[in-house]
Protein backbone atom coordinates (compact mmCIF):
# COMPACT_ATOMS: atom_id res chain seq x y z
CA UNK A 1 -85.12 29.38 -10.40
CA UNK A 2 -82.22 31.39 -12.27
CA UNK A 3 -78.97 30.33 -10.84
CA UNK A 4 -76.17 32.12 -9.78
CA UNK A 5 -73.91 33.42 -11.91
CA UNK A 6 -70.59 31.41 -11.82
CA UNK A 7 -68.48 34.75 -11.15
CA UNK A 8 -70.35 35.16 -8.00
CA UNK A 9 -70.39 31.51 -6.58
CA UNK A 10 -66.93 31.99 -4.54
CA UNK A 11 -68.17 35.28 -3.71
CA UNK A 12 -71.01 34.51 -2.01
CA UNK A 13 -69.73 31.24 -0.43
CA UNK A 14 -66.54 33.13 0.87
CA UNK A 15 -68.58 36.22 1.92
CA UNK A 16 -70.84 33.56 4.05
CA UNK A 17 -68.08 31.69 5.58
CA UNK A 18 -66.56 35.45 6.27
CA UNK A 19 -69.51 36.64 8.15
CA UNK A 20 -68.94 34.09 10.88
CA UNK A 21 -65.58 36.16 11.59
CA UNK A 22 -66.00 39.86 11.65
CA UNK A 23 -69.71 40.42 10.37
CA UNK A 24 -72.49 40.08 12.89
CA UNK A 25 -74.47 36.75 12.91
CA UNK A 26 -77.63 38.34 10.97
CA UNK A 27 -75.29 39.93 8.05
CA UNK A 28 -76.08 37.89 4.40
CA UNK A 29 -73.90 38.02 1.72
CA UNK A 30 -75.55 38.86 -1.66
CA UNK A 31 -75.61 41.25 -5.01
CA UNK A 32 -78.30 43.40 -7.01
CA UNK A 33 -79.66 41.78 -9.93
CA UNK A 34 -82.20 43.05 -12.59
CA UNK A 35 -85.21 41.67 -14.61
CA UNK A 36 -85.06 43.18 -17.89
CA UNK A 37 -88.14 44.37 -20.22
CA UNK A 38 -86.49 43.44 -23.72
CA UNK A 39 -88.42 45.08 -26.66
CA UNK A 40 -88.98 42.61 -29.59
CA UNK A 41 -91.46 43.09 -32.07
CA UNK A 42 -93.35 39.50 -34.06
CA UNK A 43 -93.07 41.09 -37.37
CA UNK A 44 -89.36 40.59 -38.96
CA UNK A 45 -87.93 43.95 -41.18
CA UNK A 46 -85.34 46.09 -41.46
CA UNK A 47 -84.59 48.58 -38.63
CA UNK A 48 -85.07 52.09 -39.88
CA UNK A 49 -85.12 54.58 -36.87
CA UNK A 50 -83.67 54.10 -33.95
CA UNK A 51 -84.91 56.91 -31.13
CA UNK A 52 -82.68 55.10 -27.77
CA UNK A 53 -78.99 54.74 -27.38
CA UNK A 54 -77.39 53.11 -24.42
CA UNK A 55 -77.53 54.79 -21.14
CA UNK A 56 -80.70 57.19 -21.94
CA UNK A 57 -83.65 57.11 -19.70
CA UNK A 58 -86.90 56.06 -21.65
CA UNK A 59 -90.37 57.50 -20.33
CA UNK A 60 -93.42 55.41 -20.49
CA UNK A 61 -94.96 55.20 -23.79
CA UNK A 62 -92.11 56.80 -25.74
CA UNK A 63 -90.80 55.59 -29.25
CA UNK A 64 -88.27 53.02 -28.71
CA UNK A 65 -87.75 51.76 -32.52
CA UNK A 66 -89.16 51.58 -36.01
CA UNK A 67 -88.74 48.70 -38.21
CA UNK A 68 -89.73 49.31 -42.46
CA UNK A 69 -93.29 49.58 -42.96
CA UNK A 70 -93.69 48.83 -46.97
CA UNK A 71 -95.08 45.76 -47.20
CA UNK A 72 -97.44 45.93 -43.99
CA UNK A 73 -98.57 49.69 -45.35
CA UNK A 74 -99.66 47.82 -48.63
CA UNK A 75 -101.21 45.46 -47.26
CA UNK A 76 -103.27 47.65 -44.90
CA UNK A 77 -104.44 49.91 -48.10
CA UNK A 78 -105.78 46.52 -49.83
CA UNK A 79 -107.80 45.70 -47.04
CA UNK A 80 -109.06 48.94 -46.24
CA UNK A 81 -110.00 48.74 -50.42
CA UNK A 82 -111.36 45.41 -49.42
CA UNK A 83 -113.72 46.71 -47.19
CA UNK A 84 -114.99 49.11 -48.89
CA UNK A 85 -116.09 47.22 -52.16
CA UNK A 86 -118.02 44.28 -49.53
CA UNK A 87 -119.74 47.51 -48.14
CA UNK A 88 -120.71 48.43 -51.46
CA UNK A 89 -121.96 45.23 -52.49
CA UNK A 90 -124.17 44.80 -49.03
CA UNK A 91 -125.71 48.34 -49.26
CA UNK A 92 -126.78 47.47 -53.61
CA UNK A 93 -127.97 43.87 -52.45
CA UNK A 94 -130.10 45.80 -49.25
CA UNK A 95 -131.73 48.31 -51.54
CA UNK A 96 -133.91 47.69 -54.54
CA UNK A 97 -133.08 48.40 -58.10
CA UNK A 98 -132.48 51.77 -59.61
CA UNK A 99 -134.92 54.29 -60.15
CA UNK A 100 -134.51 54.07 -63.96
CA UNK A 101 -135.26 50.52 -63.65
CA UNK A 102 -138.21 50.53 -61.81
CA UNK A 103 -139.78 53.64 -63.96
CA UNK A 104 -139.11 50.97 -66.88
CA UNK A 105 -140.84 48.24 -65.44
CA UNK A 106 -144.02 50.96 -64.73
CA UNK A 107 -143.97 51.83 -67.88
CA UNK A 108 -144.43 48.37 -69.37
CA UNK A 109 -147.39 48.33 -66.34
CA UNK A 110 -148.93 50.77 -67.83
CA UNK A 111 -148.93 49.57 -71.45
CA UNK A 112 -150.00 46.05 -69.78
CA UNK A 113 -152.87 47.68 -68.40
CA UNK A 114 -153.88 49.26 -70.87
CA UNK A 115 -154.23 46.00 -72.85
CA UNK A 116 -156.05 44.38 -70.81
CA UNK A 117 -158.45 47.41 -70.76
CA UNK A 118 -158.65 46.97 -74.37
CA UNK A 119 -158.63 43.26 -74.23
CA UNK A 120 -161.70 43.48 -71.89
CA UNK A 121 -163.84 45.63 -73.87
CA UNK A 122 -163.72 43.73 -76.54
CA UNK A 123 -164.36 40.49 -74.87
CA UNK A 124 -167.47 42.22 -73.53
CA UNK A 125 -168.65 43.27 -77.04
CA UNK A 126 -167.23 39.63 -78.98
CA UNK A 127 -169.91 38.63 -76.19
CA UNK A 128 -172.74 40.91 -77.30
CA UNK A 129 -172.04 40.06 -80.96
CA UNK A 130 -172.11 36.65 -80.05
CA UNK A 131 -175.39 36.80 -78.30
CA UNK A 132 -176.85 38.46 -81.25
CA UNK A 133 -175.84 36.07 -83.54
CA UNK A 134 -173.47 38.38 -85.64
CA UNK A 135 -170.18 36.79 -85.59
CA UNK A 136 -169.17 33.17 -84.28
CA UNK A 137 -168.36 31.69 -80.91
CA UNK A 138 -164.51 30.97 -82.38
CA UNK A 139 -164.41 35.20 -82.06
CA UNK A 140 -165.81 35.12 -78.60
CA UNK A 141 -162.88 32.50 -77.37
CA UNK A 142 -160.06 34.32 -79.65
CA UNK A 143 -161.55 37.81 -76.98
CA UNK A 144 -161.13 35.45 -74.45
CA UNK A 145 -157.86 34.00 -75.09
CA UNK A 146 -156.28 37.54 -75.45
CA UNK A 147 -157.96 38.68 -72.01
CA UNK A 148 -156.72 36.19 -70.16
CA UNK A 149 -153.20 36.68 -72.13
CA UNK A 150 -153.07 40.92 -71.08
CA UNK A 151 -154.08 39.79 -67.78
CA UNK A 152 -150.96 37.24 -67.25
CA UNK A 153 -148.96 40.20 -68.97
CA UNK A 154 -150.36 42.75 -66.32
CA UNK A 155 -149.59 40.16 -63.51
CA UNK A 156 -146.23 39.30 -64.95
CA UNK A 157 -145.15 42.82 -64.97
CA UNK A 158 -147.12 43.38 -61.35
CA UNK A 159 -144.59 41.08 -59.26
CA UNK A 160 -141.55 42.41 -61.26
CA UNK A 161 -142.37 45.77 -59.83
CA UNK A 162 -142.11 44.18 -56.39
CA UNK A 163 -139.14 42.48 -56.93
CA UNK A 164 -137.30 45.48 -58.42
CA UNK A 165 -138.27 47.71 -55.25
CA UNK A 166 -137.36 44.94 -53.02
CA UNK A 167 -133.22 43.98 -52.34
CA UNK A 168 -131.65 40.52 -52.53
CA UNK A 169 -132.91 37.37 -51.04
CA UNK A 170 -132.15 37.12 -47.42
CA UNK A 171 -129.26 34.42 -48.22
CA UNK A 172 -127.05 37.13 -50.08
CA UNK A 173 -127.71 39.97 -47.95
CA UNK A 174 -126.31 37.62 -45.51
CA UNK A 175 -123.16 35.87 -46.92
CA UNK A 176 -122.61 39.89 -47.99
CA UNK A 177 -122.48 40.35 -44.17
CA UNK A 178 -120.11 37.59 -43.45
CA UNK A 179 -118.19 39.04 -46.47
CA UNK A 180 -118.01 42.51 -44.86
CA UNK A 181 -117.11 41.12 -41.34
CA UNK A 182 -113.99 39.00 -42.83
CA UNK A 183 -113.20 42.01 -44.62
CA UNK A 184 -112.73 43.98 -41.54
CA UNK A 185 -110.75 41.34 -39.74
CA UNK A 186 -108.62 41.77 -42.08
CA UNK A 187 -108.34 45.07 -41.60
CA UNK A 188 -107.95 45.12 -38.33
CA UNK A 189 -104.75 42.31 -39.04
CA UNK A 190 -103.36 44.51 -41.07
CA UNK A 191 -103.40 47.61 -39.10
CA UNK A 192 -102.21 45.38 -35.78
CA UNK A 193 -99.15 44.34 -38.14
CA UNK A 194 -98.30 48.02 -39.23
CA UNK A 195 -98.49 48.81 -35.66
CA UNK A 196 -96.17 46.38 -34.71
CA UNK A 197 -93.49 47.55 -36.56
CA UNK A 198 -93.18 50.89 -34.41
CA UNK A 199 -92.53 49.70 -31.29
CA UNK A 200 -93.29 51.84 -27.86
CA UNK A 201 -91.93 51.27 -24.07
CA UNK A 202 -94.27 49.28 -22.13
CA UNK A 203 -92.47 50.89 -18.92
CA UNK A 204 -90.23 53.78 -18.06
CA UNK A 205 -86.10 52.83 -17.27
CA UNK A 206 -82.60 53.08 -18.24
CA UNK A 207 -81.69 51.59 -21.44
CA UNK A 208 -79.53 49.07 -20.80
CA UNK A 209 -78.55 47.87 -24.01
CA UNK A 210 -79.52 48.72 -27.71
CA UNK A 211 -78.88 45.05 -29.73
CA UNK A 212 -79.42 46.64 -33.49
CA UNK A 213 -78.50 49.51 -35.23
CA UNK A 214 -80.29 50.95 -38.04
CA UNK A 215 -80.04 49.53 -41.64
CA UNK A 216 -79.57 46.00 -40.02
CA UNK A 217 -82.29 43.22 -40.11
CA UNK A 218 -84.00 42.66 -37.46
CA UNK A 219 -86.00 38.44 -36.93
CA UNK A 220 -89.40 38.34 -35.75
CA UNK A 221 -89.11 38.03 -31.88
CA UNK A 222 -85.25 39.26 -31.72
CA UNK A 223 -84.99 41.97 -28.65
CA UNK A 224 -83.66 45.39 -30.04
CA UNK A 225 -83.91 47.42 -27.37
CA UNK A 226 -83.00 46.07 -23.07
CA UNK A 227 -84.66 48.12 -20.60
CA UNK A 228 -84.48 48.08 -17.00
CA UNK A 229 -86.86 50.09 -15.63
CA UNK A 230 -86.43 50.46 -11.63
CA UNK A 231 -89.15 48.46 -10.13
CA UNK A 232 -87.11 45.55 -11.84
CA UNK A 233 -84.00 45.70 -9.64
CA UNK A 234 -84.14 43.40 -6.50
CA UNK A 235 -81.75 42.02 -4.08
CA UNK A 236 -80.54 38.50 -3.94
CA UNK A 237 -78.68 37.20 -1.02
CA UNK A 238 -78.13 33.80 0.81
CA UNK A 239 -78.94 32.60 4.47
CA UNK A 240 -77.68 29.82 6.33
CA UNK A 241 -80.86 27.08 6.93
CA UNK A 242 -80.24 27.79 10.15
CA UNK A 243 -81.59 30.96 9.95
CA UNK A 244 -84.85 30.20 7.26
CA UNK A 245 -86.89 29.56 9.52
CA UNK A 246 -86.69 33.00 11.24
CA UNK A 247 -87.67 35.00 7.48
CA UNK A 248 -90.83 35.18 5.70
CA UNK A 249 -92.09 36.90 3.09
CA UNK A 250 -92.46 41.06 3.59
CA UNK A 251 -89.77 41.06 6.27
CA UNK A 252 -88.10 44.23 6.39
CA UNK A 253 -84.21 44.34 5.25
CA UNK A 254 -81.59 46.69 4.81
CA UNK A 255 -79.03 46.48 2.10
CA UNK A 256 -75.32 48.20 2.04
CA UNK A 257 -73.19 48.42 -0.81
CA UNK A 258 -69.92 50.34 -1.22
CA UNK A 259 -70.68 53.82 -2.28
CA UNK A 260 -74.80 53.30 -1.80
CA UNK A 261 -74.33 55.56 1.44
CA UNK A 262 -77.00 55.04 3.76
CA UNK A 263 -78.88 51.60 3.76
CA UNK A 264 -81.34 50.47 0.91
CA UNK A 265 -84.30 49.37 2.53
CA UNK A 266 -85.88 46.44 0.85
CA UNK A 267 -88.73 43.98 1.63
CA UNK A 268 -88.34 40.11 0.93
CA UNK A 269 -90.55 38.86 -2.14
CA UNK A 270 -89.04 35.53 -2.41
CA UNK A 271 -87.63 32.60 -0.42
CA UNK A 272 -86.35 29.33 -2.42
CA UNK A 273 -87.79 25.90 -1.19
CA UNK A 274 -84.48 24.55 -2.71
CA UNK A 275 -80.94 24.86 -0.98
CA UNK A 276 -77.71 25.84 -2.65
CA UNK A 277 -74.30 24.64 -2.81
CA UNK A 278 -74.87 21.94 -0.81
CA UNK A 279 -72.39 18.46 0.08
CA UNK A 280 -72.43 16.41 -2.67
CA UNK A 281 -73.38 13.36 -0.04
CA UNK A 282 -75.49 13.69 2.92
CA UNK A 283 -76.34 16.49 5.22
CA UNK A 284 -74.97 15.53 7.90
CA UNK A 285 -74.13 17.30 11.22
CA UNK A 286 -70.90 18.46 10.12
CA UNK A 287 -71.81 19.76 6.63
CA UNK A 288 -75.00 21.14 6.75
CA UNK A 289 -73.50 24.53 8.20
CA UNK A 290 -72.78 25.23 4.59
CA UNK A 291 -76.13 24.96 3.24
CA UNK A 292 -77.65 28.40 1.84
CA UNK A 293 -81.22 28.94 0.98
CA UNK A 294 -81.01 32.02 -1.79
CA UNK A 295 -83.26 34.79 -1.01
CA UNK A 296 -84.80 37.73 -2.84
CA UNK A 297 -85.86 41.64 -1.40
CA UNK A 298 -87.16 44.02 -3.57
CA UNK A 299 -86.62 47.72 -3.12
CA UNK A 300 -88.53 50.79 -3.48
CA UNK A 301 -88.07 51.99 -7.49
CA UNK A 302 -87.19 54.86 -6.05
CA UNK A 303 -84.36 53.43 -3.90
CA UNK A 304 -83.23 51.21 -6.36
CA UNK A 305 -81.80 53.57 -8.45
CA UNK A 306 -77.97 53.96 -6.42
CA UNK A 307 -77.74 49.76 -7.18
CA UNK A 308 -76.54 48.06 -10.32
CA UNK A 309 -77.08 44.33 -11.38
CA UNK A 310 -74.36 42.21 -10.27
CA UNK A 311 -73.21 44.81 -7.28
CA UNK A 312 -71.91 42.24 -4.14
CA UNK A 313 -74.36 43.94 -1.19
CA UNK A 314 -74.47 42.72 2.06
CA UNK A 315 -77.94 42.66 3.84
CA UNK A 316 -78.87 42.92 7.34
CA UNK A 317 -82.43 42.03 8.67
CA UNK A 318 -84.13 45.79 9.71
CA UNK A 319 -85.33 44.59 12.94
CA UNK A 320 -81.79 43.72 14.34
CA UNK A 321 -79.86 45.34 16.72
């Protein structure tokens, strides 16, 4: 639970105590406060562009700030280099060779087969000449020898052909894969890092506070720009514990402030389980008058905008006469 800021301590224990006098019985003390959305960015660099100053109104999704982009930029381009190359290398390992290549290894088919058409006529005559007694049987095996040498040759050159018109062995293709993935992730790291550096309201509000200017360095996770937008402006006021017992949450309240005008309606989001500003001892009969409980209301955005953080408001349940 955020605690009460020490300026407002006598404040709202005096304003309590007050009520009892001229205020009716169901009339809180209390003051506006704010949630802020502060605009940081992870990635640490020098602020170059500042496009808020204190007191404009930011729409949704407008630039907010720009931090220098060198070094992320750079590092984008590698990886984007990166990628391409392990795309490169997955589509050569997918296909076969080139078609130079493979028209070399046909040719030396060819030639083999040719060969071995040679090869095998002449083993068929060596054979003829054999069985007519003209030459000797060494002739016949030298025929044989070479036919069975063209035809290894013709085989040889056979699964080569295959091989060439085939790609990589599975195992590549894949770690090329895994290659091309962590290529991209990195990539993608990059380009989330160059984004980080311009920076974009989340939400629409008031700029509260600007904490940088350009030319100064700005650490990872430091807040440059404060914004409040209105749905971030609530009410925070304190009730007796006599009284808890008779709020719950999305009661009705009205809030009035000097200068608001007519009443800010509200609606209570939040009521503390622990009590404030209570005897340092006991609570006993005599000092338990003085216990508050703090409790929060939220208004409409759109009735939030006539209060400011730490205005005293004092808040009166709607249903009351």
């Amino acid at each position: 639970m955020k605690p009460l800021p020490a300026w407002l301590a006598p404040l709202a224990i005096s304003a309590l105590l007050a009520g009892c006098g001229d205020k009716p019985a169901d009339y809180y003390p209390g003051y506006a406060e704010a949630e802020y959305v502060r605009l940081a960015t992870p990635i640490a660099g020098t602020l170059t562009k500042l496009h808020v100053q204190r007191g404009d109104t930011l729409e949704r999704n407008a630039p907010a700030f720009v931090l220098e982009q060198d070094s992320e930029r750079a590092a984008r381009e590698e990886a984007a280099a990166r990628v391409q190359r392990a795309q490169a290398q997955l589509a050569n390992l997918q296909k076969g060779r080139r078609a130079e290549e493979v028209a070399a290894v046909q040719a030396q088919l060819a030639q083999a087969d040719a060969a071995l058409q040679l090869s095998t006529g002449n083993l068929a005559r060596q054979k003829q000449l054999v069985a007519d007694k003209f030459i000797s049987a060494a002739h016949l095996d030298e025929a044989r020898a070479a036919l069975e040498r063209d035809q290894a040759r013709v085989n040889e050159l056979r699964a080569q052909l295959r091989i060439a018109r085939l790609g990589a062995r599975p195992d590549e293709i894949d770690a090329a894969r895994q290659e091309l993935h962590a290529s991209r992730a990195q990539l993608t790291q990059a380009e989330w890092k160059l984004a980080q550096k311009t920076q974009r309201a989340p939400v629409g509000g008031a700029v509260a506070d600007v904490l940088y200017r350009e030319g100064e360095f700005v650490q990872s996770g430091s807040p440059v720009v404060s914004v409040l937008p209105p749905q971030n402006i609530k009410l925070r006021f304190f009730v007796p514990q006599a009284q808890l017992g008779t709020l719950r949450i999305g009661q009705a309240v009205l809030a009035h402030c000097d200068g608001c005008g007519a009443a800010v309606p509200a609606k209570i989001s939040y009521i503390s389980a622990a009590p404030e500003y209570t005897a340092p001892l006991i609570y006993s009969k005599e000092n338990r008058a003085t216990l508050v409980f703090m409790i929060e209301a939220r208004p409409a955005p759109e009735q939030a905008a006539s209060l400011h953080p730490g205005q005293p408001v004092e808040i009166r349940l709607a249903q009351a006469k």
